[in-house]
Protein backbone atom coordinates (compact mmCIF):
# COMPACT_ATOMS: atom_id res chain seq x y z
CA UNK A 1 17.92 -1.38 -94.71
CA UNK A 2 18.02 -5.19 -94.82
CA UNK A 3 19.60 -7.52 -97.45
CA UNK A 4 16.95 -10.25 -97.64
CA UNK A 5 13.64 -10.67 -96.80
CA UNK A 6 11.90 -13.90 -96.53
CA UNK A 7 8.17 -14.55 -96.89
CA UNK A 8 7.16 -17.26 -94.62
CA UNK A 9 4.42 -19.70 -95.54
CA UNK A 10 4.62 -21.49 -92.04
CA UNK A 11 5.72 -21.00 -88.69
CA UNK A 12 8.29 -24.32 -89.44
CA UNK A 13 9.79 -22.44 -92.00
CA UNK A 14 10.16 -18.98 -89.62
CA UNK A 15 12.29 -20.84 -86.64
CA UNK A 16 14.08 -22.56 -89.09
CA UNK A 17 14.82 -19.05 -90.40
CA UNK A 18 15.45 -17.90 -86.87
CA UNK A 19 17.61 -20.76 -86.17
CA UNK A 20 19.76 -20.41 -88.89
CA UNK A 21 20.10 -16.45 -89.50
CA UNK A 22 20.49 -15.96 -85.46
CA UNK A 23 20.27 -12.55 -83.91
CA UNK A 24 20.72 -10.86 -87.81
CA UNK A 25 17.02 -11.72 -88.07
CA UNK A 26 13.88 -10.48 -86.90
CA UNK A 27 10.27 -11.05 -87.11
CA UNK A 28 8.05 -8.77 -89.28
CA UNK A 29 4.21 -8.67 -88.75
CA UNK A 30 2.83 -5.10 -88.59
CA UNK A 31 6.22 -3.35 -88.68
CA UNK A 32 5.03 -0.61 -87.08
CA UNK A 33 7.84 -0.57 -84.49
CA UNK A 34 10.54 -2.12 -86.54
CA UNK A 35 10.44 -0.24 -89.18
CA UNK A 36 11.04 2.94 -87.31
CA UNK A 37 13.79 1.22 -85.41
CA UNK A 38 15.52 0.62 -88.73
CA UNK A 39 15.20 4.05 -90.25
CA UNK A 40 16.68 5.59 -87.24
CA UNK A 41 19.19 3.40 -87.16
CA UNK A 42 18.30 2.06 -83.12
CA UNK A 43 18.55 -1.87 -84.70
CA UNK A 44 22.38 -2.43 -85.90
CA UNK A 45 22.66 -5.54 -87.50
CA UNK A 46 19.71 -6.84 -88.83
CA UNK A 47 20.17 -8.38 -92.46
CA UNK A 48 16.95 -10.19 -92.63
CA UNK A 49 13.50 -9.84 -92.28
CA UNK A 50 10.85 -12.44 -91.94
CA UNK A 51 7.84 -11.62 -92.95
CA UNK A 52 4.91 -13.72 -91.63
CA UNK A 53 1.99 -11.83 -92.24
CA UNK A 54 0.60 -14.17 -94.97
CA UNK A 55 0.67 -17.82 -92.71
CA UNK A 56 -2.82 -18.56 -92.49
CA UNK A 57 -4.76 -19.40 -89.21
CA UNK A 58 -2.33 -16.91 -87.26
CA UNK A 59 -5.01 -14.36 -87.73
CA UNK A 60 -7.92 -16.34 -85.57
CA UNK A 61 -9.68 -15.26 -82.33
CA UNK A 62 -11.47 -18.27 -81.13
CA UNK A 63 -13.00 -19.20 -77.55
CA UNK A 64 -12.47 -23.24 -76.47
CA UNK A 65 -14.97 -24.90 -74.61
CA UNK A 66 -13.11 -23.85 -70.89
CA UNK A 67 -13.98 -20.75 -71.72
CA UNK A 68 -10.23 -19.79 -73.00
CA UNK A 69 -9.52 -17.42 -75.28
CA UNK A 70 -6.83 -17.75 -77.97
CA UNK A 71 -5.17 -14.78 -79.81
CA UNK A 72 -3.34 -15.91 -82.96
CA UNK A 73 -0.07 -14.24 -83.68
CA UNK A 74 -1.27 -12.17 -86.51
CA UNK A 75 -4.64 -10.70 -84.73
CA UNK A 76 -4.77 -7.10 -85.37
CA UNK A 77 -5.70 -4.21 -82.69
CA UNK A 78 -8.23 -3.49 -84.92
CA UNK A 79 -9.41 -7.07 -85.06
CA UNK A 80 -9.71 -6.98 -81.16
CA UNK A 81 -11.00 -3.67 -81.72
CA UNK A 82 -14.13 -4.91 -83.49
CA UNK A 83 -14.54 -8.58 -82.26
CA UNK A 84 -17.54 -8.73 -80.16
CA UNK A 85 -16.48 -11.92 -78.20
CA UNK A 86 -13.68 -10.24 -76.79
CA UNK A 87 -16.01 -6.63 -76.36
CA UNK A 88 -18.24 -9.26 -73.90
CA UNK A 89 -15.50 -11.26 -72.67
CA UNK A 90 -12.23 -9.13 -72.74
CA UNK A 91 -13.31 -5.56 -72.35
CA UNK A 92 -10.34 -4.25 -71.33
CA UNK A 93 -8.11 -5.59 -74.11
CA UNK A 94 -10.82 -4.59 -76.57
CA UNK A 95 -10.68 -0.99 -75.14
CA UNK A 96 -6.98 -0.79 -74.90
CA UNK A 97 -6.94 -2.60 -78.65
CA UNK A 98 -8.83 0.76 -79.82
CA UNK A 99 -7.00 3.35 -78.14
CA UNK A 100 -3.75 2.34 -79.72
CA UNK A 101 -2.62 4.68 -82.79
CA UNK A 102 -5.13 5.13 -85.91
CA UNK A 103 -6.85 2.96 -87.99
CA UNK A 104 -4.38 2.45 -90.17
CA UNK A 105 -1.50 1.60 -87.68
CA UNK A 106 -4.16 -0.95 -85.80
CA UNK A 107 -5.06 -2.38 -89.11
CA UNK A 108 -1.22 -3.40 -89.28
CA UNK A 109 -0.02 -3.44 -85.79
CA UNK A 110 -0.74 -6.97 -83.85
CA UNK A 111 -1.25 -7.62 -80.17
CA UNK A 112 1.64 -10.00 -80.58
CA UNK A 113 4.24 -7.38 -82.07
CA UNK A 114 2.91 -5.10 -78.95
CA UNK A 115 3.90 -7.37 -76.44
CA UNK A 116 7.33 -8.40 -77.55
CA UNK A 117 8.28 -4.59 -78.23
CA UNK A 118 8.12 -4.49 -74.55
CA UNK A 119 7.41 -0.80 -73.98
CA UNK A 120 6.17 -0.28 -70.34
CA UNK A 121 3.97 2.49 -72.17
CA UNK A 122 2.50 0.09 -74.49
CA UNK A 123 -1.06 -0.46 -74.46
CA UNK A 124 -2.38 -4.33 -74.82
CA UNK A 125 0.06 -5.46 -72.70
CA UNK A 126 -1.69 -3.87 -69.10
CA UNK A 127 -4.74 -5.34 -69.32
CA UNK A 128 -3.45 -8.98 -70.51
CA UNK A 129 -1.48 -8.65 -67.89
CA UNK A 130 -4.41 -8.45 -66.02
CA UNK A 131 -6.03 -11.13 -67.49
CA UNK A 132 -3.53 -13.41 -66.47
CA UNK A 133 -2.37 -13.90 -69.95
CA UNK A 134 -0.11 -16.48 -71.00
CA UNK A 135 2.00 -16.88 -74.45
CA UNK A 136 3.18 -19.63 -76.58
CA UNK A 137 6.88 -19.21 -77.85
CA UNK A 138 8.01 -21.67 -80.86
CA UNK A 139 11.51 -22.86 -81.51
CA UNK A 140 13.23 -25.51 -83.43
CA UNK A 141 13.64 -27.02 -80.11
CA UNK A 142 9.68 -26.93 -80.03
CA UNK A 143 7.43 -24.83 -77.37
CA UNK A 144 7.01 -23.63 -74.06
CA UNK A 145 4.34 -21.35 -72.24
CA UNK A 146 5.61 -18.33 -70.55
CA UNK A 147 2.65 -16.78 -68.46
CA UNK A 148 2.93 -12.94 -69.63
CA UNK A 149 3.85 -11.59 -65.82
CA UNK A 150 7.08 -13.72 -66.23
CA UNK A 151 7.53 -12.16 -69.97
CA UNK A 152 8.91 -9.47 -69.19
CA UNK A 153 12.70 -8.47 -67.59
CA UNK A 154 12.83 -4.50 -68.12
CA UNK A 155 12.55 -2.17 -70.44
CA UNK A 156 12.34 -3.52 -73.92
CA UNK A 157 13.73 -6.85 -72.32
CA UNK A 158 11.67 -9.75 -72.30
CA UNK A 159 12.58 -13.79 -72.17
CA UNK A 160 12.59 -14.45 -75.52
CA UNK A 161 15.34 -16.05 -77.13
CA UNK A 162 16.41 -15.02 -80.62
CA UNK A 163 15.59 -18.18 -82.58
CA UNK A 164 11.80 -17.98 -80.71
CA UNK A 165 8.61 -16.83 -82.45
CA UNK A 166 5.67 -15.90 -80.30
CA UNK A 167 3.15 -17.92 -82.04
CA UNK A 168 -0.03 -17.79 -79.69
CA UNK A 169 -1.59 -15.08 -76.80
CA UNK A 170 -4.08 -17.10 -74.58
CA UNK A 171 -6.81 -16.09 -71.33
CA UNK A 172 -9.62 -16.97 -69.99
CA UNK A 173 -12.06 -14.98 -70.66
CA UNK A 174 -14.37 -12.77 -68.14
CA UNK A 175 -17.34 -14.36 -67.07
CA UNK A 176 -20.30 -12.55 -65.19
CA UNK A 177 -19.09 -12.16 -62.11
CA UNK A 178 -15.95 -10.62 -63.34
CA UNK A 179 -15.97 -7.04 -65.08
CA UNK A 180 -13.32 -4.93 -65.76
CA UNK A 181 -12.16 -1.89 -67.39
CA UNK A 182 -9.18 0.29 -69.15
CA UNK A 183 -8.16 3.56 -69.20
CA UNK A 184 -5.46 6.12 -70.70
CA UNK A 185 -4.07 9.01 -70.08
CA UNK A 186 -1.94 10.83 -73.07
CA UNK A 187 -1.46 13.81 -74.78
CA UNK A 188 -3.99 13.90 -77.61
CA UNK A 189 -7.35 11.99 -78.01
CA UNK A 190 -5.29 9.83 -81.44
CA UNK A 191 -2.05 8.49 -82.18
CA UNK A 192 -0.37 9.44 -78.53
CA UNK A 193 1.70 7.16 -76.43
CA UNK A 194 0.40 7.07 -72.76
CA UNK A 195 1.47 8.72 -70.17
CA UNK A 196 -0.39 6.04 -67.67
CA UNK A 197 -2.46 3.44 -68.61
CA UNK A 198 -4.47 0.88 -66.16
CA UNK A 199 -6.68 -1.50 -66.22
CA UNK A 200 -9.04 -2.91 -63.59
CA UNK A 201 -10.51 -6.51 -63.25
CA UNK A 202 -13.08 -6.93 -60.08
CA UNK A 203 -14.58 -11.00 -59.48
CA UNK A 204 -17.60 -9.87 -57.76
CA UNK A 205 -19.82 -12.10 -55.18
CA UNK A 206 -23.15 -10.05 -55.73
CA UNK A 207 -22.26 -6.47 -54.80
CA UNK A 208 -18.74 -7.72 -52.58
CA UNK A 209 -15.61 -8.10 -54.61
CA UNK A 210 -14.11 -11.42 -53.87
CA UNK A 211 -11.12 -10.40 -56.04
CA UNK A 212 -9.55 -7.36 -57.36
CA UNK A 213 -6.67 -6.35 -59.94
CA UNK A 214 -5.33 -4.09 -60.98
CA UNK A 215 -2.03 -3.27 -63.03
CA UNK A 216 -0.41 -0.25 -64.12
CA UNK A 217 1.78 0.81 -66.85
CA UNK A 218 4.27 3.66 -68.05
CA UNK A 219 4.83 4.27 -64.30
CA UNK A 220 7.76 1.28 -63.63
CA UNK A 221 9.94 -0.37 -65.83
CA UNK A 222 7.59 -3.21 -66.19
CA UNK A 223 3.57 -3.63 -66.19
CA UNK A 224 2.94 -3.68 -62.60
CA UNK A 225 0.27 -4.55 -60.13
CA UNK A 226 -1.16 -2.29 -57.35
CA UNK A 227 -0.95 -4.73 -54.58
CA UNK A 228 -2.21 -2.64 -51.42
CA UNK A 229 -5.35 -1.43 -53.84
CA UNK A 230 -5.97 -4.76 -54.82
CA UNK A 231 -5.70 -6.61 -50.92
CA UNK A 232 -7.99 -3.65 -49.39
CA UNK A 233 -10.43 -3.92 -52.41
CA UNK A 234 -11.25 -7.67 -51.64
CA UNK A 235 -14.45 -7.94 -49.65
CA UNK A 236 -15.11 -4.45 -49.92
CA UNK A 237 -18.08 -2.98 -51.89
CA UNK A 238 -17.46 -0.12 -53.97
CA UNK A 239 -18.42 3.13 -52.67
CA UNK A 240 -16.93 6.92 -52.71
CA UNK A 241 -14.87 6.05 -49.99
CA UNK A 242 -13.63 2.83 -50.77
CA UNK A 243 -13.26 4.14 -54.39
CA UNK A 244 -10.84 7.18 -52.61
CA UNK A 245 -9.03 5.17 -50.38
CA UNK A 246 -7.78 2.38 -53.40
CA UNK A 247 -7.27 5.43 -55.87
CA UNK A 248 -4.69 6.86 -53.27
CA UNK A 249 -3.04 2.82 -52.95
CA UNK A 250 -2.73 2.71 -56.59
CA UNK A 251 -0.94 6.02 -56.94
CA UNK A 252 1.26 5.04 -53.93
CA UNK A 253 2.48 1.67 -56.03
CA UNK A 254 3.34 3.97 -59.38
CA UNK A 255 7.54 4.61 -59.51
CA UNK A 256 7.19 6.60 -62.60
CA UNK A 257 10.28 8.40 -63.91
CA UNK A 258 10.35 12.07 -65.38
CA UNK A 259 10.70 12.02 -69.19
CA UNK A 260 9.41 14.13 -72.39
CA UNK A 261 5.98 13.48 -71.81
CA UNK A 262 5.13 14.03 -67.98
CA UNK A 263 6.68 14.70 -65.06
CA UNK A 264 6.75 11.75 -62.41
CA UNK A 265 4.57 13.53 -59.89
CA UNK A 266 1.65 14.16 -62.36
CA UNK A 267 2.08 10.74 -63.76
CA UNK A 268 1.25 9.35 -60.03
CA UNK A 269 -1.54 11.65 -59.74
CA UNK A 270 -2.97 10.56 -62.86
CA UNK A 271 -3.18 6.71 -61.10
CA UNK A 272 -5.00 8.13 -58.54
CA UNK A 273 -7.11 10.12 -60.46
CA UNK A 274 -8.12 7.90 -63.30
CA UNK A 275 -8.13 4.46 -60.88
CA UNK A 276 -10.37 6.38 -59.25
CA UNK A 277 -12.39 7.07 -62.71
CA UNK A 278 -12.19 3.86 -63.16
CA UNK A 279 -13.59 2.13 -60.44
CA UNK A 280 -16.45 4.32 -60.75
CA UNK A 281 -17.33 3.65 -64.00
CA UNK A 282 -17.60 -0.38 -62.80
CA UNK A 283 -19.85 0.53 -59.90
CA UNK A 284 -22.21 2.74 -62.17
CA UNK A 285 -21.81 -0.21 -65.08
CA UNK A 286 -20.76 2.46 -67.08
CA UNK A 287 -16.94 1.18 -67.67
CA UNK A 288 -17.88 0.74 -71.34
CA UNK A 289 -18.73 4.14 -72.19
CA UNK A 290 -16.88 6.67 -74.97
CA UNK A 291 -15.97 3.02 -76.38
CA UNK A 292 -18.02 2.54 -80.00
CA UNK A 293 -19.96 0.00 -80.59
CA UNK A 294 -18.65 -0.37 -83.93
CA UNK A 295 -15.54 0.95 -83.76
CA UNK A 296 -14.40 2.67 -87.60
CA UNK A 297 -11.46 0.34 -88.38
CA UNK A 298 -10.58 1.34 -92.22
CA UNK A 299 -10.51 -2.58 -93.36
CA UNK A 300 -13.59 -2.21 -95.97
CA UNK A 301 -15.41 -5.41 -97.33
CA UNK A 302 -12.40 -7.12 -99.13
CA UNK A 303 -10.55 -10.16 -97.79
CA UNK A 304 -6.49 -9.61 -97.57
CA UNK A 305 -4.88 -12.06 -100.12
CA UNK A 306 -2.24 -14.23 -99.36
CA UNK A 307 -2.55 -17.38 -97.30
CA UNK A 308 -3.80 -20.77 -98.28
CA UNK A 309 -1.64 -21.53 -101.74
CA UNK A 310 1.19 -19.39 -100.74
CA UNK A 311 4.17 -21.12 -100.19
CA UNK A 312 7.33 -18.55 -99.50
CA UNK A 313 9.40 -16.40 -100.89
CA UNK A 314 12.31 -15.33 -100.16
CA UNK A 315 13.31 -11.53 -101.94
CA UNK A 316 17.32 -10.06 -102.27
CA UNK A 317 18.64 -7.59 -104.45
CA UNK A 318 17.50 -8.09 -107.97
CA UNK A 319 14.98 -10.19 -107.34
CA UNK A 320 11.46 -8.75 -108.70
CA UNK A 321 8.43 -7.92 -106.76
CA UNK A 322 5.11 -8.31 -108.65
CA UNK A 323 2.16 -6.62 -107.36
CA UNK A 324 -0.60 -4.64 -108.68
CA UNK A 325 -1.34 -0.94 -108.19
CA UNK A 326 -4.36 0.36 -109.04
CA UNK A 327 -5.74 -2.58 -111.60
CA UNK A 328 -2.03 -2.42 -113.61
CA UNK A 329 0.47 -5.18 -113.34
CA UNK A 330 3.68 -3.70 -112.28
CA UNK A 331 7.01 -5.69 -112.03
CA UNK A 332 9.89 -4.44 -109.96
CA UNK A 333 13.64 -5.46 -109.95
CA UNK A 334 14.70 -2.62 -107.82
CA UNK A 335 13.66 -1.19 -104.59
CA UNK A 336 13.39 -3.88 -102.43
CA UNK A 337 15.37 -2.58 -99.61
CA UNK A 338 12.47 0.01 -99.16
CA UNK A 339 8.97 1.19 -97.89
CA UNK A 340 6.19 0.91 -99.54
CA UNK A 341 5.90 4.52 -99.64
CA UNK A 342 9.61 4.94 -101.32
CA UNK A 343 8.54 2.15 -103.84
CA UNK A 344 5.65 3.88 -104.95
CA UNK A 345 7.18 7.25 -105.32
CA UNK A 346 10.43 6.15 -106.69
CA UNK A 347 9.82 3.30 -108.63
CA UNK A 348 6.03 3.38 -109.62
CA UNK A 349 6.40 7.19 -110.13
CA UNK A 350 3.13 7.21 -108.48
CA UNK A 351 3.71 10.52 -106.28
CA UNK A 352 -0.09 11.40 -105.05
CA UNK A 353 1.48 9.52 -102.07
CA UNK A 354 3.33 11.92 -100.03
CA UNK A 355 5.38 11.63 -97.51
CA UNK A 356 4.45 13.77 -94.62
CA UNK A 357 6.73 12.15 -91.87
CA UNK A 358 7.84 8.63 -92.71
CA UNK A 359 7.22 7.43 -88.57
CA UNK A 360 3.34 6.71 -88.96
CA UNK A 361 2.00 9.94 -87.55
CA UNK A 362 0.23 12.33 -90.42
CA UNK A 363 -1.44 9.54 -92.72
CA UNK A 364 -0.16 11.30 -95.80
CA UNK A 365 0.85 8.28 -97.47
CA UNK A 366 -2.48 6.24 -96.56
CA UNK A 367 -2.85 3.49 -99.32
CA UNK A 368 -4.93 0.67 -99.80
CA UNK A 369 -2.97 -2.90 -99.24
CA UNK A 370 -5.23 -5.98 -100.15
CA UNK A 371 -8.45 -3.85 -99.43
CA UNK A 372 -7.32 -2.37 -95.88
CA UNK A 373 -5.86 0.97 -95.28
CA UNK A 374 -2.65 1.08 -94.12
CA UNK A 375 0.30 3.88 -93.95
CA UNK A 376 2.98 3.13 -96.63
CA UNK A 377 5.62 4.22 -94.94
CA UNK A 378 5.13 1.42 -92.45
CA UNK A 379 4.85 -1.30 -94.61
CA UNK A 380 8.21 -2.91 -96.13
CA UNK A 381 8.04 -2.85 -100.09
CA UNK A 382 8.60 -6.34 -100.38
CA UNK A 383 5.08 -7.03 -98.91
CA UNK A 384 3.82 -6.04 -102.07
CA UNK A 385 4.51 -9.03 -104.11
CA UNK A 386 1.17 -10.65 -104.80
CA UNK A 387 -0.93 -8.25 -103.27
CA UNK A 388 -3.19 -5.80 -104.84
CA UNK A 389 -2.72 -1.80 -103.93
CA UNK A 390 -4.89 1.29 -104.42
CA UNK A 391 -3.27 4.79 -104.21
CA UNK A 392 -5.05 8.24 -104.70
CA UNK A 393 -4.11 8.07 -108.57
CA UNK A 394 -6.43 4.77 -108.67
CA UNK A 395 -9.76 6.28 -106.70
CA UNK A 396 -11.05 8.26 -109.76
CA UNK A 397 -12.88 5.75 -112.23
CA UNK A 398 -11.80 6.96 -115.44
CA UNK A 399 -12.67 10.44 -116.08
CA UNK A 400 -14.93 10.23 -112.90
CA UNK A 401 -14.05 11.44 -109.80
CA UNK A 402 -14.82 9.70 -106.82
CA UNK A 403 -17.39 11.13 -104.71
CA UNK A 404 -14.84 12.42 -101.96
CA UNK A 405 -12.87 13.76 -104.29
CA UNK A 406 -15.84 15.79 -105.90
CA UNK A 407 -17.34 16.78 -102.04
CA UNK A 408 -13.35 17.73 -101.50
CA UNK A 409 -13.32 20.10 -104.59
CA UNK A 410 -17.07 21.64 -103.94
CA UNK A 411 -16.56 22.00 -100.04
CA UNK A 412 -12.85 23.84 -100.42
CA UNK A 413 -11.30 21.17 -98.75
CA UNK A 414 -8.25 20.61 -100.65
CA UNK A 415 -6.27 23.94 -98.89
CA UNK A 416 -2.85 23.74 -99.26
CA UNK A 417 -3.00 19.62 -101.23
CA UNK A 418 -0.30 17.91 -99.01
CA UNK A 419 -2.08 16.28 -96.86
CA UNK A 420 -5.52 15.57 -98.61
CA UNK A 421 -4.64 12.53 -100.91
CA UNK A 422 -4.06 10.60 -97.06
CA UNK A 423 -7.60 12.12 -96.00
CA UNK A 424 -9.17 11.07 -99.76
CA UNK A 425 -7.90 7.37 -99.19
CA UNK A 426 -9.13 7.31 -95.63
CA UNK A 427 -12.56 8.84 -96.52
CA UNK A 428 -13.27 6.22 -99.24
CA UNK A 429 -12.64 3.26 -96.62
CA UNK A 430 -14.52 4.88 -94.73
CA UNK A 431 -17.53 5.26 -96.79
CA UNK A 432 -17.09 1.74 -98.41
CA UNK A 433 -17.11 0.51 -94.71
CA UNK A 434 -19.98 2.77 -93.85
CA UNK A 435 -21.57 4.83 -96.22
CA UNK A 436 -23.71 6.72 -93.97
CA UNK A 437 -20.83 7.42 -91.52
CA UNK A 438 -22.11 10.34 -88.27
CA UNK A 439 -19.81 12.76 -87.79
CA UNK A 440 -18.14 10.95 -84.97
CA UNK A 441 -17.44 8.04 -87.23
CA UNK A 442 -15.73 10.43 -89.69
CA UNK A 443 -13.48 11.79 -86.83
CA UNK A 444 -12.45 8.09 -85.73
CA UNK A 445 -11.62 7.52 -89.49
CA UNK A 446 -9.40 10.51 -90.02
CA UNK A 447 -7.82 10.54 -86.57
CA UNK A 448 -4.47 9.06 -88.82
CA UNK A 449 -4.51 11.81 -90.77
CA UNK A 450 -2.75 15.24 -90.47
CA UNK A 451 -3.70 18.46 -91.63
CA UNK A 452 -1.19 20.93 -91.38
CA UNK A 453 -3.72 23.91 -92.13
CA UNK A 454 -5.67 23.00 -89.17
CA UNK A 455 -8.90 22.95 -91.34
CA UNK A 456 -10.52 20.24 -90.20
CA UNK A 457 -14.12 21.29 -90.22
CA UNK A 458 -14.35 21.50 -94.59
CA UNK A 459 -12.76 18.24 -94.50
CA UNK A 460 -15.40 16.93 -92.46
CA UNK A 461 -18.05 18.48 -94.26
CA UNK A 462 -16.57 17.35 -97.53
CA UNK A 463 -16.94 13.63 -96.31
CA UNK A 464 -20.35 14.04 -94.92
CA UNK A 465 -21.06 15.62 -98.59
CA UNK A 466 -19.69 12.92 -100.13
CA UNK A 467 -21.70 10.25 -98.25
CA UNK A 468 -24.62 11.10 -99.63
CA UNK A 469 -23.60 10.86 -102.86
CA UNK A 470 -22.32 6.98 -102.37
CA UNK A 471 -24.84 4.74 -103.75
């Protein structure tokens, strides 16, 4: 799929790369997107990838003393998922953070990588939108700030220029007189694109709102806002009617189109209704509910390695990729040009990892990549060089099973076998994360994961077993 594949120590060394490779080159963080992209064949022309997942300091959420928050190229959703700064002082991002994909997708997807895919339907980018966000783009000709409402020309069209590198994602953050909210519709509770997504930002003077916005996406080609809401909001106080009335403005701003996953008309009905939702959740100061309070996010105890000391590499055909799977030093000279998934099937001959659907969706090939879970199908092979990786073939210790695997055995949860080695990995995390998990937290944990036999209640029951068996 791509002839080289560089390993960036610095963000120097990536516009240099951009600079010099031109539009044959593209960015790889999360890969969540491109990959897909690739496979499909929808991106012509790339040669090389540029991997920059293992630059240190790109990974940072940090506040500055205006109150300012910074976003670091590499943050994860499920990073923003589970920071508590930006739970008190970006809700909406937080919430929108969590409702993207599964664990394992957030635990590789970034903020960043959503914003310059450029999908109206994507999730992070309504309510940064909101928040006024602004981004820092790096060149070789240096840096410029682009404030996120001028980011973005279309569909999947944004101002970025191919030797640029979005290096930074920067707000203030909400104070208390400002609260806000987000909200999705879509087609399943996991894993779904939306159909409309919203969020809502009200500046309050006591009970008055002084300010209100709110933006909408998947209903125009870009994120937009809901002007005649927002005007008759200000100096209102929320109440039934008002609440009605700006519901009603919103859904008149939405242009939606009619494609595979709504019609236009319910997508505008869906502004009204869930604006409306919305805006009712702020005045009861309950915009904050179905949202955990410590969200499962599958990225255990372990700190990723790479980082400080690493200082680039740059991988073509023949060159070797040394990694270790499951506590064994392996050494590749082949398979480059793949997945992760492909690499451990093909050239590991490690095939407890299955592939289910190779586009992110089923979780069947759920591994362990420096300590997180992550799908391997996702995840270029060449990442593996230095890292450390657990499949199902490495959860047993020795002759002893691990405890999921027992509870899966006792509890008759293995049915048909295709799908469980994704659920085993998943349920391990889980436990290591939180080894006295409720049954909600098992659902979040598995929402990645597939089972074609549609018997999810054993599997939960064999993880539920299993927890009280972890020590």
């Amino acid at each position: 799929m791509w002839t080289e594949y560089i390993s960036a120590a610095t963000t120097e060394e990536v516009v240099r790369s951009l600079a010099e490779k031109g539009p044959q080159a593209r960015i790889v963080a999360g890969a969540t997107d491109l990959i897909l992209e690739l496979e499909r064949g929808a991106r012509s022309g790339i040669e090389t990838l540029i991997d920059v997942t293992r630059i240190p300091s790109l990974d940072r959420i940090t506040q500055d003393e205006d109150g300012v928050i910074h976003l670091g190229a590499l943050v994860t959703h499920n990073q923003v998922a589970a920071s508590k700064l930006l739970r008190e002082k970006a809700y909406p991002l937080a919430r929108a953070s969590w409702e993207v994909g599964a664990p394992q997708i957030r635990n590789r997807g970034t903020v960043a990588g959503n914003l310059v895919t450029a999908s109206p339907a994507n999730d992070t980018i309504t309510p940064l939108v909101a928040l006024e966000a602004w981004v820092i783009l790096k060149s070789v000709r240096g840096e410029r700030k682009v404030a996120l409402q001028d980011f973005y020309q279309g569909v999947r069209k944004t101002v970025m220029q191919a030797d640029e590198m979005l290096v930074e994602i920067a707000f203030k953050g909400l104070g208390a007189a400002r609260r806000g909210t987000f909200v999705k519709v879509a087609l399943r509770r996991a894993q779904a694109i939306s159909v409309v997504n919203l969020a809502i930002i009200l500046t309050l003077d006591s009970s008055t709102i002084r300010q209100a916005v709110i933006t909408l996406g998947a209903v125009a080609p870009t994120i937009i806002h809901a002007k005649e809401a927002e005007a008759y909001l200000a100096g209102k106080q929320l109440n039934d009617e008002v609440i009605a009335k700006a519901a009603e403005l919103a859904r008149e701003a939405a242009r939606p189109i009619d494609d595979i996953r709504s019609s236009a008309d319910y997508r505008r009905e869906m502004v009204r209704v869930f604006a409306a939702r919305g805006l009712r959740s702020l005045l009861n100061g309950q915009e904050q509910a179905g949202m955990p309070e410590n969200p499962v996010t599958l990225m255990g105890n372990e700190k990723a390695t790479g980082g400080n000391g690493f200082s680039g590499l740059h991988h073509s055909e023949g060159s070797s990729i040394q990694t270790k799977i499951n506590g064994k030093d392996y050494t590749f000279t082949s398979g480059f040009e793949k997945t992760l998934l492909r690499l451990l099937r093909e050239d590991a001959g490690l095939i407890g990892t299955k592939e289910g659907c190779a586009e992110g969706e089923c979780g069947a090939c759920t591994v362990f990549l420096d300590g997180q879970a992550v799908m391997a199908c996702m995840v270029p092979a060449p990442r593996a060089h230095g890292a450390e990786i657990v499949t199902v073939e490495g959860l047993a210790n020795g002759a002893q099973l691990h405890p999921v695997q027992e509870a899966f055995i006792q509890d008759g949860a293995v049915q048909c076998g295709y799908c469980t080695p994704g659920f085993l990995m998943s349920a391990a995390k889980l436990l290591e994360e939180c080894p006295q998990p409720t049954k909600n937290e098992i659902e979040q944990a598995i929402t990645g994961n597939l089972c074609r036999c549609t018997g999810y209640y054993k599997i939960v029951q064999a993880i539920e077993d299993a927890s009280t068996r972890v020590i």
